[in-house]
Protein backbone atom coordinates (compact mmCIF):
# COMPACT_ATOMS: atom_id res chain seq x y z
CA UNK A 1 -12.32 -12.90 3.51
CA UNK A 2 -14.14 -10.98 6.06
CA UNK A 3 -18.05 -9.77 5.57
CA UNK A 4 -18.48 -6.49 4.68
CA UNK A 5 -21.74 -4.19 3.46
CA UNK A 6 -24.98 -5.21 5.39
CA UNK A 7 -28.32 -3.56 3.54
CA UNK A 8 -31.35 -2.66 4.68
CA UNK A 9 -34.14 -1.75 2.69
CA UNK A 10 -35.87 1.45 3.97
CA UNK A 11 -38.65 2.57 1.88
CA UNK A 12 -37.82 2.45 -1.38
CA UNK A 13 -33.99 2.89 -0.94
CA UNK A 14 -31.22 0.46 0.95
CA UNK A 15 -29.18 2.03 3.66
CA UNK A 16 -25.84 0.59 4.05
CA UNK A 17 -24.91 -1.24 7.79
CA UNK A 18 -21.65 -1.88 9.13
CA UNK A 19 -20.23 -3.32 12.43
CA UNK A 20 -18.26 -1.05 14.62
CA UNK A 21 -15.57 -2.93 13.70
CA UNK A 22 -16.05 -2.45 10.03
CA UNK A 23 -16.97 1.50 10.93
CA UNK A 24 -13.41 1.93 12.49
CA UNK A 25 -11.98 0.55 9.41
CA UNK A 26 -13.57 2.90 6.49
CA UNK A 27 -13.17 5.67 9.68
CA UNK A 28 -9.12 5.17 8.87
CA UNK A 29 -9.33 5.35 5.39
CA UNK A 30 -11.78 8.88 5.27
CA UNK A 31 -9.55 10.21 8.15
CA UNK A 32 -6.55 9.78 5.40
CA UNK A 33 -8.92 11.53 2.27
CA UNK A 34 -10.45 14.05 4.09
CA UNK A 35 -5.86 15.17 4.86
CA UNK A 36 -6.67 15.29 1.27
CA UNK A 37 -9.44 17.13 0.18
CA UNK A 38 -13.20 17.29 2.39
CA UNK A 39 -15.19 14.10 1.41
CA UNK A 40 -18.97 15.05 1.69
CA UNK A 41 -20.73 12.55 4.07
CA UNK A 42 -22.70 10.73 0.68
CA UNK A 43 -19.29 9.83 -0.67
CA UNK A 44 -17.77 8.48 2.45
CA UNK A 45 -21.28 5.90 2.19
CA UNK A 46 -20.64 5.40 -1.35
CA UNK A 47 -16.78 4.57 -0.75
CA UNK A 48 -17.73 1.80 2.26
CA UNK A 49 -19.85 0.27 0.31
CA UNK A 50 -17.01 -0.75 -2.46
CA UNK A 51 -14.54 -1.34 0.33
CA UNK A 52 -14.10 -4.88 1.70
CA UNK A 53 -11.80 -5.82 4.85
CA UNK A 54 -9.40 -8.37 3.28
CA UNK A 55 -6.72 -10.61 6.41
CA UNK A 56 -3.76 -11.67 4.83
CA UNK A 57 -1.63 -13.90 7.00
CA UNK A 58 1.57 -13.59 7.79
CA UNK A 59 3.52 -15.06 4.55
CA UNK A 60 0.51 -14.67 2.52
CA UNK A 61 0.27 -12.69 -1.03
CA UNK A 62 -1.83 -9.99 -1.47
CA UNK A 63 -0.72 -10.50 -5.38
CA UNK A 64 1.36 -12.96 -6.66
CA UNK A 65 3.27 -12.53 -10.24
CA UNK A 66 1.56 -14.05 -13.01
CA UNK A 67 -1.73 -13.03 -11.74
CA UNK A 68 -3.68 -9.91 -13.77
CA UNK A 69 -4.59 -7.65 -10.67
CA UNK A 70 -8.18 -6.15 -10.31
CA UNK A 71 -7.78 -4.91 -6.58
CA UNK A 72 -7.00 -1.31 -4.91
CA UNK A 73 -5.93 -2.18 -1.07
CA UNK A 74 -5.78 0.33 1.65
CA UNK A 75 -3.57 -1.14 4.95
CA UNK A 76 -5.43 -0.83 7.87
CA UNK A 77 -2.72 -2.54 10.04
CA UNK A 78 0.48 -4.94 9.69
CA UNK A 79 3.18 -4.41 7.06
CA UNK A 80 3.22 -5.43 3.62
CA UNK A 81 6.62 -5.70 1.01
CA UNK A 82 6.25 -5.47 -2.64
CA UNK A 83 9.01 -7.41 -4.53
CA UNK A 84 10.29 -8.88 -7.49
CA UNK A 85 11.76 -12.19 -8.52
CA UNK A 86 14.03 -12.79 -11.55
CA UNK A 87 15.13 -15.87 -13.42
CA UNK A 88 18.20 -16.96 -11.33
CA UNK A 89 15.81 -16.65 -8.50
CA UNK A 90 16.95 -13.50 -6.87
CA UNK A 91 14.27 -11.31 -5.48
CA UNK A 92 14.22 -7.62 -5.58
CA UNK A 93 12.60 -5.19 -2.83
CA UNK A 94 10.51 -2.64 -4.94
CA UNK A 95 9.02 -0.92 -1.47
CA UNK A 96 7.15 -1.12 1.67
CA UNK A 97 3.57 -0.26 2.55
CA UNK A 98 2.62 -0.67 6.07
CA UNK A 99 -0.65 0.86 7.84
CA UNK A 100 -2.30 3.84 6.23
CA UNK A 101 -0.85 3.44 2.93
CA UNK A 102 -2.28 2.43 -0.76
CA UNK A 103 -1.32 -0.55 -2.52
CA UNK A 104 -1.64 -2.37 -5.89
CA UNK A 105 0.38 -3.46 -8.72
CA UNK A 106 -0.48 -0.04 -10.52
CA UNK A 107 1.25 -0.38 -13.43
CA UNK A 108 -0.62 -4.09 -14.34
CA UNK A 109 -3.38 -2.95 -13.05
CA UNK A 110 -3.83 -0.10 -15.15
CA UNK A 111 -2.88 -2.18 -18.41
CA UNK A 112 -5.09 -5.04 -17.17
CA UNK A 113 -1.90 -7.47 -17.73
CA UNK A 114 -0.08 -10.07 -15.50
CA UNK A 115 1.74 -8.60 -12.66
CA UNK A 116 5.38 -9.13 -12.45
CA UNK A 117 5.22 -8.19 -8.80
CA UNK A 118 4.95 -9.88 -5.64
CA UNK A 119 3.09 -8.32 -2.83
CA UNK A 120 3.84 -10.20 0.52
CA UNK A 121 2.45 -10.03 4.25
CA UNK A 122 5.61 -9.44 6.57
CA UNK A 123 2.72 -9.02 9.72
CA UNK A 124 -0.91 -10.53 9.34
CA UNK A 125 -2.33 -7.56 8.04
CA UNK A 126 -5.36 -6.13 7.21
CA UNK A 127 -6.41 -4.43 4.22
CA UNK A 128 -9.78 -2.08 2.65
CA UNK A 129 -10.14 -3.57 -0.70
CA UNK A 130 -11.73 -2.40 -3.83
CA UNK A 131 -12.54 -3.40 -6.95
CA UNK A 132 -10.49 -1.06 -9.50
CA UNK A 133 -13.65 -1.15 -11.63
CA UNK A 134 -15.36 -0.06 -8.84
CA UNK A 135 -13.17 2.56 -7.45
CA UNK A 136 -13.49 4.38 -11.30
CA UNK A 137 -16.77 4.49 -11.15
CA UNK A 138 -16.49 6.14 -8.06
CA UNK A 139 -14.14 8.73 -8.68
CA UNK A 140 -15.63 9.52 -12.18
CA UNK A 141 -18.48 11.13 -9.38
CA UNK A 142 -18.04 14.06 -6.89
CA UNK A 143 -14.89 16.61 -7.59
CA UNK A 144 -13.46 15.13 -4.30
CA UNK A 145 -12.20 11.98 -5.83
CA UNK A 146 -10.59 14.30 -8.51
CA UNK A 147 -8.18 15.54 -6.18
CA UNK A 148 -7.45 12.04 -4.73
CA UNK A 149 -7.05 10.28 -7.69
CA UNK A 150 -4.70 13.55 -8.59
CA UNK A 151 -3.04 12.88 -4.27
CA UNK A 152 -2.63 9.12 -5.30
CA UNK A 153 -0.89 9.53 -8.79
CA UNK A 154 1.46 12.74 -7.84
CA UNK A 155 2.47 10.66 -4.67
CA UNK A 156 3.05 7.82 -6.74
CA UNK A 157 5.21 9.68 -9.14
CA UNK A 158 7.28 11.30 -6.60
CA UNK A 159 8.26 7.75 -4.66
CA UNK A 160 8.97 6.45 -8.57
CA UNK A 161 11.19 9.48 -9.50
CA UNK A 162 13.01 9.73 -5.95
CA UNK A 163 13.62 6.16 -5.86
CA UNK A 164 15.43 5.54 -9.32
CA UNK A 165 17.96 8.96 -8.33
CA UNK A 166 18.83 7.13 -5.32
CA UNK A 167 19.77 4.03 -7.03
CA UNK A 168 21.63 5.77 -9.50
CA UNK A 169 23.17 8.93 -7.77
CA UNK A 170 23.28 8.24 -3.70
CA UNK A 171 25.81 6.44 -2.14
CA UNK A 172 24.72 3.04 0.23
CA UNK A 173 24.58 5.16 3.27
CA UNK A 174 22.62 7.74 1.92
CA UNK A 175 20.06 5.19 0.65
CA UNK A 176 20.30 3.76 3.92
CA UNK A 177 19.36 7.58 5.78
CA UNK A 178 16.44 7.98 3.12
CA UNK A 179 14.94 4.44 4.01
CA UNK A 180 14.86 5.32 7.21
CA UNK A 181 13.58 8.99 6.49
CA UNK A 182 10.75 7.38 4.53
CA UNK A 183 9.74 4.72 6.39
CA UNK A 184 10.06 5.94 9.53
CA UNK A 185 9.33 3.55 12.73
CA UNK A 186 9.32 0.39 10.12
CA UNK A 187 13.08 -0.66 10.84
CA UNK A 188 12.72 -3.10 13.90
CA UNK A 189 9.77 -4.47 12.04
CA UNK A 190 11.77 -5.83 8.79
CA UNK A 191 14.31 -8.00 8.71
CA UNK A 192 18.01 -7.18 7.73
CA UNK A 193 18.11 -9.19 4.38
CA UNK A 194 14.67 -7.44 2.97
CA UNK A 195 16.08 -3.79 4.25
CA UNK A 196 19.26 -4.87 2.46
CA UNK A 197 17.67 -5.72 -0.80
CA UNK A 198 15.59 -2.61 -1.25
CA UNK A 199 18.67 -0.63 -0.77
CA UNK A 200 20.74 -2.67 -3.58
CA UNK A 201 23.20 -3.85 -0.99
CA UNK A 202 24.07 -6.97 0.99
CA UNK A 203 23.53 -7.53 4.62
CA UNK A 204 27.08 -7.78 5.35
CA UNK A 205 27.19 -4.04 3.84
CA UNK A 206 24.57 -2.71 5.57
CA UNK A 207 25.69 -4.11 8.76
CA UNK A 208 28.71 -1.86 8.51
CA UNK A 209 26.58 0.69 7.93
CA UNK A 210 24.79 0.77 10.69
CA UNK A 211 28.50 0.47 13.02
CA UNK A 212 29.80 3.16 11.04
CA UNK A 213 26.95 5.29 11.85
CA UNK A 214 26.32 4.29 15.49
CA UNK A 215 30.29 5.44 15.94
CA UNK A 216 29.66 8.63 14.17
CA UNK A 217 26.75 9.17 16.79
């Protein structure tokens, strides 16, 4: 794990320091919130200081099931895949969150129980994290983290709702035209088998897919 804060006492009072590096980092993150609602200049200090630049390798876990989850992450570059495993072995693609996006086991992490989620590196990556705890505390503050906490859980919601009528209702293809809709760009950066799995299908099927659709073109 990277450094992060660096204080200095002025006065009475610490200021907060930061490498450019670091700077460019929370930079990515405000850029995002302020899309959301304006972020006065105190709470963009008060959020760097909870943040923490986090590398997970390539083939590394950002959260492993089994494990009670206590981190918010922000992706600041590379590509991350969230994913179950069952019994038999067999794992499930939940989603994707590559750079710019949020990511946590919510649902654990809100109960303060063991994940049953796996959250996997497909690129090194880099990600802002906070401590949940943390993160509360700061957006039980200003009215601007009202409205992101409100962003975060209505976006959240929508991806949830949208992605169980897909499964249910929409035909391979169409779950296929979504992905790509959704995720746009990702698709030379995940492999077949992973793209296959999130959209219920094997990677013989979604081969065709793609030749049916390239003909159609």
């Amino acid at each position: 794990m990277l450094g992060w804060c660096r204080w200095k006492r002025v006065g009475e009072r610490l200021e907060i320091r930061v490498t450019k590096d670091e700077i460019g980092m929370v930079d990515q993150l405000i850029r995002l919130l302020q899309k959301i609602t304006p972020i006065p200049a105190r709470e963009r200090e008060k959020a760097a200081a909870i943040f923490r630049p986090l590398e997970v390798p390539k083939g590394g876990f950002f959260m492993r099931a089994g494990e009670v989850p206590n981190n918010l992450g922000f992706v600041i570059s590379g590509l991350l895949r969230l994913f179950y495993i069952d019994r038999e072995g067999n794992d499930f693609t939940k989603s994707f969150c590559a750079e710019s996006g949020f990511v946590a086991a919510y649902s654990a992490l809100l109960l303060k129980e063991p994940s049953r989620l796996f959250i996997e590196a497909l690129e090194d990556s880099t990600i802002l994290v906070a401590e949940y705890e943390a993160f509360q505390r700061l957006t039980a503050g200003h009215p601007c983290w009202q409205a992101v906490n409100r962003y975060m859980a209505e976006t959240l919601f929508i991806k949830k709702e949208r992605r169980e009528s897909e499964l249910l209702l929409d035909d391979a293809t169409t779950r296929y035209l979504n992905f790509q809709k959704e995720f746009p760009g990702l698709e030379p950066r995940i492999k077949k088998y992973h793209i296959a799995s999130y959209l219920g299908i094997t990677p013989v099927t979604l081969s065709r897919i793609r030749t049916q659709l390239k003909q159609k073109n």
